[in-house]
N, C-alpha and C. Protein backbone atom coordinates (compact mmCIF):
# COMPACT_ATOMS: atom_id res chain seq x y z
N UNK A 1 118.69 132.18 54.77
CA UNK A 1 117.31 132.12 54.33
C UNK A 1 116.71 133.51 54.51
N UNK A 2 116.03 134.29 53.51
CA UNK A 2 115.38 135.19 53.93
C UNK A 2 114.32 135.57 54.15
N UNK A 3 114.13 136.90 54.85
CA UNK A 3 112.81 136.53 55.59
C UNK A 3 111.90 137.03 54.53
N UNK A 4 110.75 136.40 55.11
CA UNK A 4 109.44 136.40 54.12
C UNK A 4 108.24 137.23 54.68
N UNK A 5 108.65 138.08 56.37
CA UNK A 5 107.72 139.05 56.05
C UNK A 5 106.37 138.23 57.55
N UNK A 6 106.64 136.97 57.68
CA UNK A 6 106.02 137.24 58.80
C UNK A 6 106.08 136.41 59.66
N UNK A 7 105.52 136.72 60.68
CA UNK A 7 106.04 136.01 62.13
C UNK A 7 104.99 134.79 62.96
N UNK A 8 105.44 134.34 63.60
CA UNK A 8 104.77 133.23 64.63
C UNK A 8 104.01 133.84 65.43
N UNK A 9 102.91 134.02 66.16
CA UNK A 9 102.55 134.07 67.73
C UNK A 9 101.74 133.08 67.87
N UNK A 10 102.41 133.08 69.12
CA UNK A 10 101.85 131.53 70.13
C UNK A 10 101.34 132.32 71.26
N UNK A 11 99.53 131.75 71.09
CA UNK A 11 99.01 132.12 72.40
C UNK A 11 98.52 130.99 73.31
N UNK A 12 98.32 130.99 74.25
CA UNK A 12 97.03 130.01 74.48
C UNK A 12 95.96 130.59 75.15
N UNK A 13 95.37 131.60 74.32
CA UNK A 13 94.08 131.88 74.46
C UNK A 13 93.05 131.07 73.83
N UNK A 14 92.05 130.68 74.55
CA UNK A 14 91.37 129.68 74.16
C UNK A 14 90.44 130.20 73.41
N UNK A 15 90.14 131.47 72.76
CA UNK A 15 88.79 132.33 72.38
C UNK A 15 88.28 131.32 70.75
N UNK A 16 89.86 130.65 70.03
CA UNK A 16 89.68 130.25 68.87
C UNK A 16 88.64 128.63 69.61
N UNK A 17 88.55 128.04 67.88
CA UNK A 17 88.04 126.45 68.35
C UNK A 17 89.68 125.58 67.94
N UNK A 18 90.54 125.91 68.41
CA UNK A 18 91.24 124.81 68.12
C UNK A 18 91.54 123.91 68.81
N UNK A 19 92.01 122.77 69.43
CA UNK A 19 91.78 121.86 70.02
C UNK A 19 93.06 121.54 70.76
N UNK A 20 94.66 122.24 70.05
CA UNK A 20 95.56 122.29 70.78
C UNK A 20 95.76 123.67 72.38
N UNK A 21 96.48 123.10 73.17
CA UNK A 21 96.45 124.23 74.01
C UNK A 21 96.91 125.52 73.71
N UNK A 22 98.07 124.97 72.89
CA UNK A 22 98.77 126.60 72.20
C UNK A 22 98.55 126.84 70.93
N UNK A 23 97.52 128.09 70.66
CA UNK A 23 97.68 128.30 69.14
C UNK A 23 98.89 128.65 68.49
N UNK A 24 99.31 128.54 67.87
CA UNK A 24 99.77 129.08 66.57
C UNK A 24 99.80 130.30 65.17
N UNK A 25 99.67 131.11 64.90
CA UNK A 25 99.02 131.90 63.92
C UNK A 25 99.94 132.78 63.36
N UNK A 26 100.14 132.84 62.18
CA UNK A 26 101.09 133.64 61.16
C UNK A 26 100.43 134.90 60.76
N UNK A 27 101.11 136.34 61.06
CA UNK A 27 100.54 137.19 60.89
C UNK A 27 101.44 138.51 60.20
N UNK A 28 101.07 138.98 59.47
CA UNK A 28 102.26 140.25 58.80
C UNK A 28 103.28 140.53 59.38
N UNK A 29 104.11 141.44 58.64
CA UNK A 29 105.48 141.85 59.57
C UNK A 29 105.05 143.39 60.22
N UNK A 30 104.28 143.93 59.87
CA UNK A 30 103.99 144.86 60.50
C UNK A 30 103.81 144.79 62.30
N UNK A 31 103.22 142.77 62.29
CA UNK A 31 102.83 143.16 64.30
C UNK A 31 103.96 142.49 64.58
N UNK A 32 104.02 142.79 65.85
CA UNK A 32 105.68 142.12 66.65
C UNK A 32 104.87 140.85 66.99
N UNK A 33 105.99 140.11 67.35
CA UNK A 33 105.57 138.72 68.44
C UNK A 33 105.06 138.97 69.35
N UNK A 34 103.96 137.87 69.63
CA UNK A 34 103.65 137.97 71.06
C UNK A 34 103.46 136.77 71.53
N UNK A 35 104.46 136.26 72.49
CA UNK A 35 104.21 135.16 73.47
C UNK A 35 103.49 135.30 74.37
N UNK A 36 102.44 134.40 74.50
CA UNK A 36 101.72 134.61 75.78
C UNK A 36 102.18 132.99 76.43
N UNK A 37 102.51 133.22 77.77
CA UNK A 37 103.17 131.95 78.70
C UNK A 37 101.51 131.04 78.94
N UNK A 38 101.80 129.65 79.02
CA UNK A 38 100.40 128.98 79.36
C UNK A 38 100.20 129.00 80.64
N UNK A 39 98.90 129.68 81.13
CA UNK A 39 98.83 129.69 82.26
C UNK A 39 99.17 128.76 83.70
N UNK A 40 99.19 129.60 84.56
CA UNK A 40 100.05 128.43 85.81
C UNK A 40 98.95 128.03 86.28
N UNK A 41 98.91 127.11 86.68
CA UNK A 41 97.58 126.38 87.34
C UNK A 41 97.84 127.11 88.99
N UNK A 42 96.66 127.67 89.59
CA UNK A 42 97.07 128.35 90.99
C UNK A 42 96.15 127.02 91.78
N UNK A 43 96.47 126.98 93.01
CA UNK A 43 95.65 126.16 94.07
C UNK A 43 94.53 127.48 94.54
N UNK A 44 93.42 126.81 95.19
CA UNK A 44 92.37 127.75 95.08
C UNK A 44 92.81 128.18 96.65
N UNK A 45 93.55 127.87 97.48
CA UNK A 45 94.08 128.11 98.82
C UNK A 45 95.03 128.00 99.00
N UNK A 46 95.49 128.77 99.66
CA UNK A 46 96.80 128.27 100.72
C UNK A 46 96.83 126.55 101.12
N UNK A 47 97.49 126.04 101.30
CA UNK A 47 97.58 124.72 102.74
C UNK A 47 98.19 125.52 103.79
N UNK A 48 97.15 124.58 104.62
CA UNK A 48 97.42 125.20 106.45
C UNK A 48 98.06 123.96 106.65
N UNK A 49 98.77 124.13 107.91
CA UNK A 49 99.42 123.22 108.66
C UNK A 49 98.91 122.16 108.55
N UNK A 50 97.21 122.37 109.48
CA UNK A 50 96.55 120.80 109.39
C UNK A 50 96.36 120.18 107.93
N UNK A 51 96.15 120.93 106.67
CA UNK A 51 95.77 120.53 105.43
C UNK A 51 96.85 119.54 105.36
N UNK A 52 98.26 119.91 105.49
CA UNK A 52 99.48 119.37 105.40
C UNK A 52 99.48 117.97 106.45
N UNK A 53 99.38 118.03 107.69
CA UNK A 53 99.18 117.02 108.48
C UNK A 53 98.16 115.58 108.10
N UNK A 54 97.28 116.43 107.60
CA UNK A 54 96.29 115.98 107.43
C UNK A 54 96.27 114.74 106.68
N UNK A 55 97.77 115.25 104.97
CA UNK A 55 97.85 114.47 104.02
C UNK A 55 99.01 113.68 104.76
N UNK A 56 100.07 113.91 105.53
CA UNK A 56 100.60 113.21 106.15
C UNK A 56 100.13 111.60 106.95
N UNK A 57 98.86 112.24 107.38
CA UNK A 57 98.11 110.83 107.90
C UNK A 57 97.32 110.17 107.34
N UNK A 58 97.37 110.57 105.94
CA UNK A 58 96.60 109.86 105.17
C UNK A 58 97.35 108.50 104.45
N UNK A 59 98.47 109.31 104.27
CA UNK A 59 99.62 108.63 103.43
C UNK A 59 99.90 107.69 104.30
N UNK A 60 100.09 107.88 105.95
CA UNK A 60 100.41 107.26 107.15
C UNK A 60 100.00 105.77 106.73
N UNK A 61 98.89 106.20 107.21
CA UNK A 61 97.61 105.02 107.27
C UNK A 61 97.51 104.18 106.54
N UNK A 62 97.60 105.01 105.01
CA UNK A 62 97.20 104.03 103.83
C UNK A 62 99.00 102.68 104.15
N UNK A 63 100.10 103.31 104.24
CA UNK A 63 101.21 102.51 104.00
C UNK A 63 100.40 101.72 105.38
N UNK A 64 100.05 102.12 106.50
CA UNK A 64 100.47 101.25 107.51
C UNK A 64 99.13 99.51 107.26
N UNK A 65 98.44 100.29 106.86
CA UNK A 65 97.12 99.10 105.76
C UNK A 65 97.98 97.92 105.26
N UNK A 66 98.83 98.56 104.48
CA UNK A 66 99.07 97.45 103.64
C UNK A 66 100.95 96.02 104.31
N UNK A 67 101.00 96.67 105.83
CA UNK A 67 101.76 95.30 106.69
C UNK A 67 100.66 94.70 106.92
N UNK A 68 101.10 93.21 106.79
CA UNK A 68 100.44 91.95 107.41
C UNK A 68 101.05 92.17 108.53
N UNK A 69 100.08 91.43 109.78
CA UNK A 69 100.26 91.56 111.07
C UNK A 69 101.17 90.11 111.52
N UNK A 70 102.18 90.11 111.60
CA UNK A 70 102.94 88.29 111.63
C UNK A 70 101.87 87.34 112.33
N UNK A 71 101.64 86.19 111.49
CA UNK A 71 100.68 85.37 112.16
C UNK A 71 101.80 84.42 112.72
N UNK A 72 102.94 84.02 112.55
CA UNK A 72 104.04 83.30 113.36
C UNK A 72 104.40 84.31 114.45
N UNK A 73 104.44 83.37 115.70
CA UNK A 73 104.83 84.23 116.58
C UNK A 73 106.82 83.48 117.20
N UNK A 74 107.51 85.07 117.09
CA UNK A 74 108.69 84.11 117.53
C UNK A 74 108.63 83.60 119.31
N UNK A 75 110.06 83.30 119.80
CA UNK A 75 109.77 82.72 121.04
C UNK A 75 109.90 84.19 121.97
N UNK A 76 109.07 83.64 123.16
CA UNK A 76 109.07 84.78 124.22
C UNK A 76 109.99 85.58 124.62
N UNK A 77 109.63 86.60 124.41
CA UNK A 77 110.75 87.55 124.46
C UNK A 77 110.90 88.58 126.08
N UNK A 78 112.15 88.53 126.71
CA UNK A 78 111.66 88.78 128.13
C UNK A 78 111.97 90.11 127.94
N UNK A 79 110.94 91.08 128.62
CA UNK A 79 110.99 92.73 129.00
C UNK A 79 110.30 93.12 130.42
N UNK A 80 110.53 94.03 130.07
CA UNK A 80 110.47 94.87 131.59
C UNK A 80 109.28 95.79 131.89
N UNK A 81 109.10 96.35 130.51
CA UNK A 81 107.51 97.44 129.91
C UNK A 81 107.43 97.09 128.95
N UNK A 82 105.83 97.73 128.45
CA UNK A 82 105.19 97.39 127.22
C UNK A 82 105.86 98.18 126.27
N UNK A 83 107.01 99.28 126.61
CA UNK A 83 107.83 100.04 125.38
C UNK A 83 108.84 98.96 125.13
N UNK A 84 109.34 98.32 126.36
CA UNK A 84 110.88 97.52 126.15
C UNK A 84 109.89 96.31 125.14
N UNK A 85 109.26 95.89 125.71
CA UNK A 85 108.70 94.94 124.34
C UNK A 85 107.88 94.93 123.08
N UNK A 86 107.82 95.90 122.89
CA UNK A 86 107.44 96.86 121.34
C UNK A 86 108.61 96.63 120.59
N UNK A 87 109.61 97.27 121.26
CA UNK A 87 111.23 97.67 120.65
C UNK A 87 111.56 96.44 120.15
N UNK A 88 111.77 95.12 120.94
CA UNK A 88 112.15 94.06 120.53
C UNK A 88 111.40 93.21 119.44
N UNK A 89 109.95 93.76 119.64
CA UNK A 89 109.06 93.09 118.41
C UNK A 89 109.33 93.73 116.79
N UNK A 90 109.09 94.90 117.49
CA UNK A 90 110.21 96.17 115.89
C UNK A 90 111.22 95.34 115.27
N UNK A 91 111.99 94.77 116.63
CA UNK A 91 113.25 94.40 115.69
C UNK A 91 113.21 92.80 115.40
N UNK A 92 112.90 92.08 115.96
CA UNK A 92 112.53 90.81 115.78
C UNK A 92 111.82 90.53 114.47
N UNK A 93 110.54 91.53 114.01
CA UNK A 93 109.59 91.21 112.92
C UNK A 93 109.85 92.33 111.91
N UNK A 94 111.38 93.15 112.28
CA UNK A 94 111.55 94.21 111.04
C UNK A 94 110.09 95.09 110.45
N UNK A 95 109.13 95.16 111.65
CA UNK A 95 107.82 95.94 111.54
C UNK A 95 107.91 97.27 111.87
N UNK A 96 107.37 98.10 111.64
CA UNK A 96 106.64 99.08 112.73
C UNK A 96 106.10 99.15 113.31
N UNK A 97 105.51 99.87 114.46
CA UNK A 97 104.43 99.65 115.10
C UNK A 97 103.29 100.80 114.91
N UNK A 98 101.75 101.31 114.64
CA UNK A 98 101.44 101.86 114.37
C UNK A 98 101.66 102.96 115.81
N UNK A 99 101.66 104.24 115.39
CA UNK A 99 101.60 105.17 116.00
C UNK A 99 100.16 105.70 116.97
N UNK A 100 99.31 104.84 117.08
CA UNK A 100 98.17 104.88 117.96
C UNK A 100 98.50 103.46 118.88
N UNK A 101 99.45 102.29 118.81
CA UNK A 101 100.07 101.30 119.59
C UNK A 101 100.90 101.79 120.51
N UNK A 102 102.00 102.53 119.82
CA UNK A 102 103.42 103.45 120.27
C UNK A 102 102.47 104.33 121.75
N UNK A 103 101.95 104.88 121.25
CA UNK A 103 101.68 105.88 122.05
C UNK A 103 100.33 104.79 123.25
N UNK A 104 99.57 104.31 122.79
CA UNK A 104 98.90 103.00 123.88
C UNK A 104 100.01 102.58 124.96
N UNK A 105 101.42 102.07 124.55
CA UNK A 105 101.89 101.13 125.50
C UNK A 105 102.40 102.31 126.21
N UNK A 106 102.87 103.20 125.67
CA UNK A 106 103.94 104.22 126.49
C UNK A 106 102.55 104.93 128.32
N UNK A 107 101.03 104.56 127.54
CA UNK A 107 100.08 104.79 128.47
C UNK A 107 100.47 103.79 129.67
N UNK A 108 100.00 102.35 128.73
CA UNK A 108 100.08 101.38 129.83
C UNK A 108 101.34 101.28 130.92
N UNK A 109 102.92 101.75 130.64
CA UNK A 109 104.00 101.90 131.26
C UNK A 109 103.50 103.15 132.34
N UNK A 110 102.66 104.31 131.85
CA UNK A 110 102.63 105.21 132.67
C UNK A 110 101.75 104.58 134.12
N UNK A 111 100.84 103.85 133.40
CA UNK A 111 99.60 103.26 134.37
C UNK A 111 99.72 102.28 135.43
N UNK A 112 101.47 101.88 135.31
CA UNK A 112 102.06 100.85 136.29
C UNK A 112 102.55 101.57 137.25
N UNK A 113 102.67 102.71 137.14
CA UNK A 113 103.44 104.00 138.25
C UNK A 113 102.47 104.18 139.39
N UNK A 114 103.45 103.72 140.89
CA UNK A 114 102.45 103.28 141.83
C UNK A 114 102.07 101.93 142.26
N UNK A 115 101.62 101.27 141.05
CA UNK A 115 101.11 99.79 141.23
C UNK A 115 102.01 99.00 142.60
N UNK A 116 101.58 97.98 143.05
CA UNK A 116 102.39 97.15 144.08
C UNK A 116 103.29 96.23 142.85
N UNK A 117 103.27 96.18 141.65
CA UNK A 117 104.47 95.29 140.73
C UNK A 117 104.56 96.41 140.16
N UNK A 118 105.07 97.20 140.12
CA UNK A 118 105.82 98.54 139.32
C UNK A 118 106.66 98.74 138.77
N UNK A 119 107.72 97.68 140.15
CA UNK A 119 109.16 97.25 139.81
C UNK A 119 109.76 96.26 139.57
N UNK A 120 108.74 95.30 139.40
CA UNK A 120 108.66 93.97 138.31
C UNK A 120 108.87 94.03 137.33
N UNK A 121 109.82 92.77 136.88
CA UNK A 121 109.63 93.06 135.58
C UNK A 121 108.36 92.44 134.87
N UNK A 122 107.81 93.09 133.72
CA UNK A 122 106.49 93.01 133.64
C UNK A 122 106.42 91.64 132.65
N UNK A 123 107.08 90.85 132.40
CA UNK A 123 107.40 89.22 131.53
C UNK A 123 106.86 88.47 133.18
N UNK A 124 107.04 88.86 134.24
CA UNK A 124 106.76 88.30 135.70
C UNK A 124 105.68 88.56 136.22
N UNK A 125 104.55 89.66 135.48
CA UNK A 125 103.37 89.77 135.90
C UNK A 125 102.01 88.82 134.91
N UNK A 126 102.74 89.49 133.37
CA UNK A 126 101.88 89.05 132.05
C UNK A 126 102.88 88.07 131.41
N UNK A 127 102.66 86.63 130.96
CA UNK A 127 103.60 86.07 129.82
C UNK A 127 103.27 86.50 128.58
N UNK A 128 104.64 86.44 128.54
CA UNK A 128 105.25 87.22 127.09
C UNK A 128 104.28 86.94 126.34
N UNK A 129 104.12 85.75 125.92
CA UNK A 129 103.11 85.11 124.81
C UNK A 129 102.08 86.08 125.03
N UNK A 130 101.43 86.49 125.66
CA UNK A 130 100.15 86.72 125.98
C UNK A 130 100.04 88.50 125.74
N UNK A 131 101.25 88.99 126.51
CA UNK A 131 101.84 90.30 126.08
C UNK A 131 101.58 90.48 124.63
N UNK A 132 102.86 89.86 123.78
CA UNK A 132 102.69 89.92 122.22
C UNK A 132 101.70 89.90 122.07
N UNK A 133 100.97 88.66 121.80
CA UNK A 133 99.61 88.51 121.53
C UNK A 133 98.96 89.37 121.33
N UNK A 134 98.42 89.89 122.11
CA UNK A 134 98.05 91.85 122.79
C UNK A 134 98.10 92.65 122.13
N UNK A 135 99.71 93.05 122.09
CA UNK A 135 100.52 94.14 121.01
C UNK A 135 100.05 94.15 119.55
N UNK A 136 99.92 92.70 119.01
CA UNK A 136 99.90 92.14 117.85
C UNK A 136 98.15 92.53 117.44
N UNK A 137 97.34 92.48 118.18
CA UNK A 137 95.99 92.77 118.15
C UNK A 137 95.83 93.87 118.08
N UNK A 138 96.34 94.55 119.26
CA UNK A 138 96.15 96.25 119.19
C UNK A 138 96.75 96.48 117.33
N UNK A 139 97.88 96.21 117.33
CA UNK A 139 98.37 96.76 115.76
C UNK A 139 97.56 96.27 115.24
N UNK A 140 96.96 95.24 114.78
CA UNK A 140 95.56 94.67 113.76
C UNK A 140 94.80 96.19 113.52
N UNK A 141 94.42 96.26 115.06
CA UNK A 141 92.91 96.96 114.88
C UNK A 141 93.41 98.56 114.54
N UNK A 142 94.77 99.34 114.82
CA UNK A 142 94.97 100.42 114.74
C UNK A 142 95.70 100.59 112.84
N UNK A 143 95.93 99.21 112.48
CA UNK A 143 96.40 99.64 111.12
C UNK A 143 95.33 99.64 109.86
N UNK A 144 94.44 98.59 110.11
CA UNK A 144 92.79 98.45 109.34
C UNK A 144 92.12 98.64 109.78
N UNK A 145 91.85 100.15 111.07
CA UNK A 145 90.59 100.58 111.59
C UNK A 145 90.89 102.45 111.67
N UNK A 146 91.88 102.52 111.60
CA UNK A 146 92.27 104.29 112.52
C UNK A 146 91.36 104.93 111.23
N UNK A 147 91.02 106.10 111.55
CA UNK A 147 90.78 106.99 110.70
C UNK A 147 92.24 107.63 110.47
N UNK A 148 92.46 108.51 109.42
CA UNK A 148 93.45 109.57 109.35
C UNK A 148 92.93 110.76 109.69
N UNK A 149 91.93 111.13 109.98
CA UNK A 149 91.44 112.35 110.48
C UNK A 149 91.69 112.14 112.08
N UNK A 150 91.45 111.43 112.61
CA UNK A 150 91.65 111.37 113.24
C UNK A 150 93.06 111.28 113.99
N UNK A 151 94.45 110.49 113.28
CA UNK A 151 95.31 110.88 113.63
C UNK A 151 95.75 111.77 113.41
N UNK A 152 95.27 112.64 112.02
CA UNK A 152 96.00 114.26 112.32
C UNK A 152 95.46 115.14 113.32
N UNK A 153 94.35 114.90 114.21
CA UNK A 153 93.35 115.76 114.92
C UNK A 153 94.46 115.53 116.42
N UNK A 154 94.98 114.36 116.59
CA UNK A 154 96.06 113.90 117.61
C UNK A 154 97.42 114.60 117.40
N UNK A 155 97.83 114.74 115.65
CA UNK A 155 98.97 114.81 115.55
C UNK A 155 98.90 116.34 115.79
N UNK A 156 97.86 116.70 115.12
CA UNK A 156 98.30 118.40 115.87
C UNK A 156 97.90 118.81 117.20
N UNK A 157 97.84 117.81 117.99
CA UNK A 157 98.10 118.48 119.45
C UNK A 157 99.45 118.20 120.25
N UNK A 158 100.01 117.46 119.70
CA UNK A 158 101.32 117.14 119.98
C UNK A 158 102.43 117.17 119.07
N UNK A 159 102.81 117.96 118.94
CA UNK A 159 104.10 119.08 118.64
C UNK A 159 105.51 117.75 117.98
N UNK A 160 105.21 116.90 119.25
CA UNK A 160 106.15 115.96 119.86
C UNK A 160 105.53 114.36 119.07
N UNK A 161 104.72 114.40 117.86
CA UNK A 161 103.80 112.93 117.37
C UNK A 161 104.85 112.21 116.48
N UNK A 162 105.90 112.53 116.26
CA UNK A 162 106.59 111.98 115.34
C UNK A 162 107.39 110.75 116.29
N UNK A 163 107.64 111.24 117.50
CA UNK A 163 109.19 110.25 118.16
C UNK A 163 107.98 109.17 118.36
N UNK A 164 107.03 108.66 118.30
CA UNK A 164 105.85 107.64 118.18
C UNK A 164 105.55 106.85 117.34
N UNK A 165 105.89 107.57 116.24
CA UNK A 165 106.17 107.38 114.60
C UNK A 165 107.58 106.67 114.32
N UNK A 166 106.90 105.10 113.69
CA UNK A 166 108.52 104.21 113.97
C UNK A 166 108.90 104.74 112.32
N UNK A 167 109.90 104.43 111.68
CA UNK A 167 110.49 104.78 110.92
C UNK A 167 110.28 103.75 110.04
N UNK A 168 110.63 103.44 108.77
CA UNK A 168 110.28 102.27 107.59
C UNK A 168 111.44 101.65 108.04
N UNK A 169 111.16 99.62 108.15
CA UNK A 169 112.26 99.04 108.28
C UNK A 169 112.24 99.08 106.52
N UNK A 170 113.18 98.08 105.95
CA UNK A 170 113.61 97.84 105.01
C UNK A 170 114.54 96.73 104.64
């Protein structure tokens, strides 16, 4: 086919009224091509760490919203601390536990250090039932109440917020 003398350029300069993003326009053989690339969309900032964290606990939150809290409760389960019976509820109800719970019981285990039942096992101080129960409430209120600002304001002071952070059953 031979040539006829003139060429394509594709801009997307918006100066015309046309309505596509990239013009088009046929122009003598005298001018060369000119591609102009469509611009890259830039972010108006950097992300900082917390920006990043930030969306981390947003995303957190929103998934942890949408577990139902088991309204069947299975049978009593015997432990020793409020971590040993988290673990077994994890696995019993294939849940997670929210990461403002995780980090609650690992308190309450610290807060028995000392006590005169310390070295009880703690199914012999609190019944189980009543334990769960508990656990099961605290998660209510930390999965349809936390802010996410607030857990990233936590998560960046601890370096260490993830081993708190249960993993997706499935």
């Amino acid at each position: 086919m031979p040539w006829d003398g003139n060429e394509v350029i594709v801009s997307s300069d918006s100066s015309d009224d046309w309505d596509s993003d990239t013009d088009v326009k046929e122009v003598s053989s005298e001018m060369k091509p000119i591609i102009k690339p469509s611009p890259v969309i830039e972010l108006d900032k950097e992300l900082t760490p917390q920006d990043i964290i930030t969306k981390k606990a947003e995303m957190y939150q929103e998934y942890m919203k949408q577990i139902p809290v088991p309204s069947l409760h299975g049978s009593a389960v015997p432990f020793n601390t409020w971590q040993e019976l988290a673990k077994s509820l994890k696995l019993l109800y294939k849940q997670p536990l929210h990461y403002l719970t995780n980090t609650c019981l690992k308190q309450w285990d610290k807060g028995r250090i000392g006590t005169n039942n310390e070295y009880l096992p703690l199914d012999g101080v609190i019944h189980p039932r009543k334990a769960e129960a508990t656990i099961w409430l605290m998660e209510e209120v930390h999965r349809l109440t936390s802010s996410h600002h607030h857990l990233a304001n936590l998560w960046l002071l601890d370096p260490m917020y993830q081993a708190f952070v249960d993993p997706v059953f499935k």
